[in-house]
N, C-alpha and C. Protein backbone atom coordinates (compact mmCIF):
# COMPACT_ATOMS: atom_id res chain seq x y z
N UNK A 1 -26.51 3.40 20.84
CA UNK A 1 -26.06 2.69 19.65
C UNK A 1 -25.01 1.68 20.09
N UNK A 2 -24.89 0.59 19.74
CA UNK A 2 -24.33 -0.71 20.15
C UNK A 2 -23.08 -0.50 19.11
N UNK A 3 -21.69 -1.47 19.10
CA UNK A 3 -21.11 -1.49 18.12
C UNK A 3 -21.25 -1.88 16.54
N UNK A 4 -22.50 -2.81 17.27
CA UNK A 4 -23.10 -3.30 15.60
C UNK A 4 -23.83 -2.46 14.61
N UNK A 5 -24.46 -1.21 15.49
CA UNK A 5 -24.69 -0.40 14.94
C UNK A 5 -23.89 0.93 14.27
N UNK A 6 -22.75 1.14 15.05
CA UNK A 6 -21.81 1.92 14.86
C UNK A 6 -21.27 2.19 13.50
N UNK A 7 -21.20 3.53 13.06
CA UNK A 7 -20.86 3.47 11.46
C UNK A 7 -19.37 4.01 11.20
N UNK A 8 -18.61 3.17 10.53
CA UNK A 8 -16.96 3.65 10.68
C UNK A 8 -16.52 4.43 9.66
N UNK A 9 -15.78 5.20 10.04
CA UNK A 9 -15.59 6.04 8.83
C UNK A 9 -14.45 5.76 8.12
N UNK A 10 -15.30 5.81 6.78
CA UNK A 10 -14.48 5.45 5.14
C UNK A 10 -13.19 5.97 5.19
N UNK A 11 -12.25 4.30 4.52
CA UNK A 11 -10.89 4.65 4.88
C UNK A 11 -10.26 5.73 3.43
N UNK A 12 -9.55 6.66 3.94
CA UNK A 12 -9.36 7.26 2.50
C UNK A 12 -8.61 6.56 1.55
N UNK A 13 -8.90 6.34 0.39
CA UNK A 13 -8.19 6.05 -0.39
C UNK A 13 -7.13 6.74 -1.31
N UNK A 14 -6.73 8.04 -0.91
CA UNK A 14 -5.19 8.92 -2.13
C UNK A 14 -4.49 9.32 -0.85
N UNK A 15 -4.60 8.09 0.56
CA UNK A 15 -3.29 8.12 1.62
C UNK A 15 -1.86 7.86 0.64
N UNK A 16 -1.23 8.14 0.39
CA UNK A 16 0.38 7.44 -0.52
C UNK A 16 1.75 7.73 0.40
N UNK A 17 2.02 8.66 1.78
CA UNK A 17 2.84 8.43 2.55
C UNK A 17 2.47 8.38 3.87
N UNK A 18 3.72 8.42 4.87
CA UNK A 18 3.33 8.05 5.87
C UNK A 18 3.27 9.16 6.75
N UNK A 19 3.34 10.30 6.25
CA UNK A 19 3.23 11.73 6.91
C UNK A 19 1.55 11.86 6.65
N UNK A 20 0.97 12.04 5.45
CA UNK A 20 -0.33 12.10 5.05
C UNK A 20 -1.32 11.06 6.10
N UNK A 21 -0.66 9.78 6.34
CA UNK A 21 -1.17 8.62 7.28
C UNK A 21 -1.52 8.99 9.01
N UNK A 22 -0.44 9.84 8.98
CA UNK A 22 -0.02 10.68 10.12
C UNK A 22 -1.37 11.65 10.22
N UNK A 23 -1.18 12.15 9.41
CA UNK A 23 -2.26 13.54 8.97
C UNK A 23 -3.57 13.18 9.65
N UNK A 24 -4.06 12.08 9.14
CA UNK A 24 -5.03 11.36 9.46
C UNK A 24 -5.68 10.61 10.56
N UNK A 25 -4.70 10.64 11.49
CA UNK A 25 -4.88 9.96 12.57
C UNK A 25 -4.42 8.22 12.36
N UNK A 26 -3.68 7.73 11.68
CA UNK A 26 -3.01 6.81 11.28
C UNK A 26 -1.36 6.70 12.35
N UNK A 27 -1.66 5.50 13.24
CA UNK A 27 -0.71 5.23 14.26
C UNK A 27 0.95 4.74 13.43
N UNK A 28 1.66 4.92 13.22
CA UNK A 28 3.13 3.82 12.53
C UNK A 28 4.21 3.48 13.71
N UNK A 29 4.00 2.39 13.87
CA UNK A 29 5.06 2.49 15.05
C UNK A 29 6.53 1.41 13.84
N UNK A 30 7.46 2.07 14.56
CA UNK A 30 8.79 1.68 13.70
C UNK A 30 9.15 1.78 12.56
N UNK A 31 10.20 1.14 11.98
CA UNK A 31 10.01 1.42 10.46
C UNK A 31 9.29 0.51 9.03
N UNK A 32 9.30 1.95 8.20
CA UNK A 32 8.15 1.30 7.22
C UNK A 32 9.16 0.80 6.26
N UNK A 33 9.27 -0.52 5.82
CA UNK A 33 9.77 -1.70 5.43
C UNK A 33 9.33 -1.45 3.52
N UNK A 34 7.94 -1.42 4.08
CA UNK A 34 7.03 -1.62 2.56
C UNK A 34 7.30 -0.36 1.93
N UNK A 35 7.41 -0.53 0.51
CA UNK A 35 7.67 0.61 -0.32
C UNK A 35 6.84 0.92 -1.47
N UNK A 36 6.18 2.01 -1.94
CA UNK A 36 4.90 2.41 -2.71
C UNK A 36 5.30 2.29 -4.29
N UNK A 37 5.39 0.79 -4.92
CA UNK A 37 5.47 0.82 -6.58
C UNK A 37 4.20 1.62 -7.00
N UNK A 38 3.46 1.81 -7.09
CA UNK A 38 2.58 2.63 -7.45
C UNK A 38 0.99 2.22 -7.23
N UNK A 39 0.37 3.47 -6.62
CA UNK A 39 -1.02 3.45 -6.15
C UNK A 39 -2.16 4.13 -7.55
N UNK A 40 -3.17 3.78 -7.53
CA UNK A 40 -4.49 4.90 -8.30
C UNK A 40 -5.99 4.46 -7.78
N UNK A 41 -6.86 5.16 -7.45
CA UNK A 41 -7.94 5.54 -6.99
C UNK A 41 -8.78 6.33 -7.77
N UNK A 42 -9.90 5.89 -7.47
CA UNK A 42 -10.84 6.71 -8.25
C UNK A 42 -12.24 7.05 -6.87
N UNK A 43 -12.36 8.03 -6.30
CA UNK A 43 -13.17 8.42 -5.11
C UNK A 43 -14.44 8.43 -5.05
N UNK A 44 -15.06 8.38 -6.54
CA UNK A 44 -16.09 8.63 -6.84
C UNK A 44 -16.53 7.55 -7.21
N UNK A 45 -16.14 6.81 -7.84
CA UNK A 45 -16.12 4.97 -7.78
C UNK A 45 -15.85 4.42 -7.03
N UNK A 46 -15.29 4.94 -6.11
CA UNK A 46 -15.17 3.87 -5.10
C UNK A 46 -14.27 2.92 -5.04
N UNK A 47 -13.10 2.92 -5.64
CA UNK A 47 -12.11 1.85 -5.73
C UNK A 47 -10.57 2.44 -5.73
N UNK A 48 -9.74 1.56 -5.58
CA UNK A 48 -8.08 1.88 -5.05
C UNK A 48 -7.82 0.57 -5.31
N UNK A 49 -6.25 0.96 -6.29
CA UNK A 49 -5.68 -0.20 -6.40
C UNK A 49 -4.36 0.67 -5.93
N UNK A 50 -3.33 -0.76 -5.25
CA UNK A 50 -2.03 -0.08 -5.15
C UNK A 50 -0.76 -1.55 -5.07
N UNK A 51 0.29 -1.24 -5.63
CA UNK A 51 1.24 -2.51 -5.15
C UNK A 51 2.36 -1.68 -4.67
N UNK A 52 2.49 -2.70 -3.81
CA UNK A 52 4.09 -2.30 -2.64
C UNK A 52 4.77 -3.51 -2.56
N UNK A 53 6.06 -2.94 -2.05
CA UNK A 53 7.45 -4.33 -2.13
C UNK A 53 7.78 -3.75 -1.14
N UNK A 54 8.79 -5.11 -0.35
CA UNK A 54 9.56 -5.38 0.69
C UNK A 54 10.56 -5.93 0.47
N UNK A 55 12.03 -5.16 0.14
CA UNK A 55 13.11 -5.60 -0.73
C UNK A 55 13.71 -6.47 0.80
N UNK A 56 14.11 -7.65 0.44
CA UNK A 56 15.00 -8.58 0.96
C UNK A 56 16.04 -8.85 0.69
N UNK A 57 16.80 -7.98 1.05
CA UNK A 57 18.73 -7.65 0.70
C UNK A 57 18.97 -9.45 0.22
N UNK A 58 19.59 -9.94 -1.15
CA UNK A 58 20.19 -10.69 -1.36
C UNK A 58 19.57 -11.64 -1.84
N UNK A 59 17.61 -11.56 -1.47
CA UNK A 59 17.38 -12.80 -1.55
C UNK A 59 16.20 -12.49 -2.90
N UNK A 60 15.44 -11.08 -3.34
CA UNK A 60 14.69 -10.54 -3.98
C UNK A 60 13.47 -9.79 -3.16
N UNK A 61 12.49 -9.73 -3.39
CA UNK A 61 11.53 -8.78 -3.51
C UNK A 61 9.92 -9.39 -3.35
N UNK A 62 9.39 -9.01 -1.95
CA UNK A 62 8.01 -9.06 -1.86
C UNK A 62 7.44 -8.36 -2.33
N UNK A 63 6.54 -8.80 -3.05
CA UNK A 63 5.01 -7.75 -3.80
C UNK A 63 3.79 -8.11 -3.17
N UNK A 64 3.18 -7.09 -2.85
CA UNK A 64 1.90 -7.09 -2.32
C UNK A 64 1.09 -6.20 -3.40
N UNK A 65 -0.28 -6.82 -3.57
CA UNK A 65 -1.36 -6.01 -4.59
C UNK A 65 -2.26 -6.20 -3.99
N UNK A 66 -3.07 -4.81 -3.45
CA UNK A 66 -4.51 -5.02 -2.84
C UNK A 66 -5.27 -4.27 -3.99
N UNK A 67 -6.46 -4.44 -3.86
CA UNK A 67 -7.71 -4.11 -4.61
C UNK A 67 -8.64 -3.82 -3.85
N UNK A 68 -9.31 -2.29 -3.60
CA UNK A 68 -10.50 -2.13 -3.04
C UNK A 68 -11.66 -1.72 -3.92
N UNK A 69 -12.54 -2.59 -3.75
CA UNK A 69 -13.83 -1.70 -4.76
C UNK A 69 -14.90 -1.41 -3.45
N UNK A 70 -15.53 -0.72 -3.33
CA UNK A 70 -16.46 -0.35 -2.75
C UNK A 70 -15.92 -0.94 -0.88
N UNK A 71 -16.93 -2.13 -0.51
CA UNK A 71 -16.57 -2.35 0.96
C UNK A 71 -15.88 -3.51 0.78
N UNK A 72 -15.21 -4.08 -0.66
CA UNK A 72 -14.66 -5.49 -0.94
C UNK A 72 -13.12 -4.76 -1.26
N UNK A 73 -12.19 -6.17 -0.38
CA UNK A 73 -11.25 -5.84 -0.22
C UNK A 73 -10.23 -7.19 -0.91
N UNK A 74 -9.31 -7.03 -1.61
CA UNK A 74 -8.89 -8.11 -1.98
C UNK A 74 -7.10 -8.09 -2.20
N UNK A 75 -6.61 -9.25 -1.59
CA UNK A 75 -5.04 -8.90 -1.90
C UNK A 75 -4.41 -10.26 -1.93
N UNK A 76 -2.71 -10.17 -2.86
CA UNK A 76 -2.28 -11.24 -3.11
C UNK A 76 -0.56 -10.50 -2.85
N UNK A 77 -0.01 -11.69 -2.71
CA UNK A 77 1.60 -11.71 -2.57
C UNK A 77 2.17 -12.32 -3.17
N UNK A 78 3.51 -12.19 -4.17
CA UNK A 78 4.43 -12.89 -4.64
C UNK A 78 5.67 -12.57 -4.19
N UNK A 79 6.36 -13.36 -4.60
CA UNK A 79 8.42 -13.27 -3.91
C UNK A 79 8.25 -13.25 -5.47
N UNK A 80 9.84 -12.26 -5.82
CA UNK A 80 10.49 -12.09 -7.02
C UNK A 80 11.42 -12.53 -6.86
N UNK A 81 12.01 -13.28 -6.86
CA UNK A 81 13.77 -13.55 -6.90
C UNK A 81 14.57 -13.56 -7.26
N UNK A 82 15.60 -12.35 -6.84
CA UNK A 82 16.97 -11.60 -7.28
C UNK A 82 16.59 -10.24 -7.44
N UNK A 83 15.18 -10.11 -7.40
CA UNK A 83 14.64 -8.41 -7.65
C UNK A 83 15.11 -7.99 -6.40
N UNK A 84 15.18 -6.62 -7.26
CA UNK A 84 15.68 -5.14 -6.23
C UNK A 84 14.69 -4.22 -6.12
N UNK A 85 15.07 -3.28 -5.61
CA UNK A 85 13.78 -2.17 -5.47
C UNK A 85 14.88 -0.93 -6.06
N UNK A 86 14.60 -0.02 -6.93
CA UNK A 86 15.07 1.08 -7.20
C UNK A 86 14.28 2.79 -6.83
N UNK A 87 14.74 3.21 -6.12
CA UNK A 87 14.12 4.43 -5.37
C UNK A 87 14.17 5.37 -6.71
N UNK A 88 12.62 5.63 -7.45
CA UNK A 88 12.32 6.52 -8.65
C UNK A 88 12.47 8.22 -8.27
N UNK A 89 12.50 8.93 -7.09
CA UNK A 89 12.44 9.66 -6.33
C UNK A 89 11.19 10.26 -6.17
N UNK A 90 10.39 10.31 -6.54
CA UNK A 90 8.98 10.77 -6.46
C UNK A 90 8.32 9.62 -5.13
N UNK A 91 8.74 9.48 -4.26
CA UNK A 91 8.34 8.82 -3.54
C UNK A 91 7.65 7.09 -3.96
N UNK A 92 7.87 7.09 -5.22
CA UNK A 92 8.07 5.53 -5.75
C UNK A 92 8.72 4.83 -5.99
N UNK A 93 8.65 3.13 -6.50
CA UNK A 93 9.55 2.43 -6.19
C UNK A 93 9.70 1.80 -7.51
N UNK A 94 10.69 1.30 -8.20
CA UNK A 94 10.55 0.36 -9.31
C UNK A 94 11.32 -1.08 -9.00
N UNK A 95 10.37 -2.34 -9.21
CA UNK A 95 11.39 -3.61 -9.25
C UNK A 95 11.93 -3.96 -9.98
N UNK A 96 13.03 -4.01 -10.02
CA UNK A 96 13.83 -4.30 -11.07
C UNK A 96 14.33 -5.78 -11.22
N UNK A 97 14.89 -6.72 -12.33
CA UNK A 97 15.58 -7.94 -12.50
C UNK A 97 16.18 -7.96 -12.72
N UNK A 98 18.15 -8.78 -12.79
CA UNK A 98 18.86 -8.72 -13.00
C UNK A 98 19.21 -9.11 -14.42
């Protein structure tokens, strides 16, 4: 079997930390920057949505939103500016505005 033939195995979609990532055989080298505003999946459909931020002390707040449906993958980024990130403790994040 060639690589083109090779079949990869389906990425899970209800990963939400980086111990579980771990779990998995998921490499992290250094620290994780990005922070989990909130993920949901549906396994049986086939789809995962999730947005994460990258708080920038002083200056506001990267957002990232990916979208997976099936083998389609889709994502966008905005800057918030003056947003913060507030640690919800459940291992989520809320952005907040001043």
């Amino acid at each position: 079997m060639d690589k083109k033939e090779e079949k990869k195995e389906e990425r899970p979609l209800d990963t939400t930390t980086n111990e579980q990532a771990r779990e998995r055989g998921v490499e992290i080298v250094g620290h994780q920057l990005w922070r989990t505003v909130v993920k949901a999946w549906d396994k049986k459909a086939g789809w995962m949505k999730s947005t994460k931020a990258l708080e920038i002390p002083g200056l506001g707040v990267l957002v990232q939103v990916t979208t997976k449906e099936g083998s389609s993958l889709a994502e966008a980024t905005c800057f918030v500016i003056g947003a913060t990130l507030q640690d919800m403790g459940d291992g989520t994040y809320s952005i907040t505005r001043p």
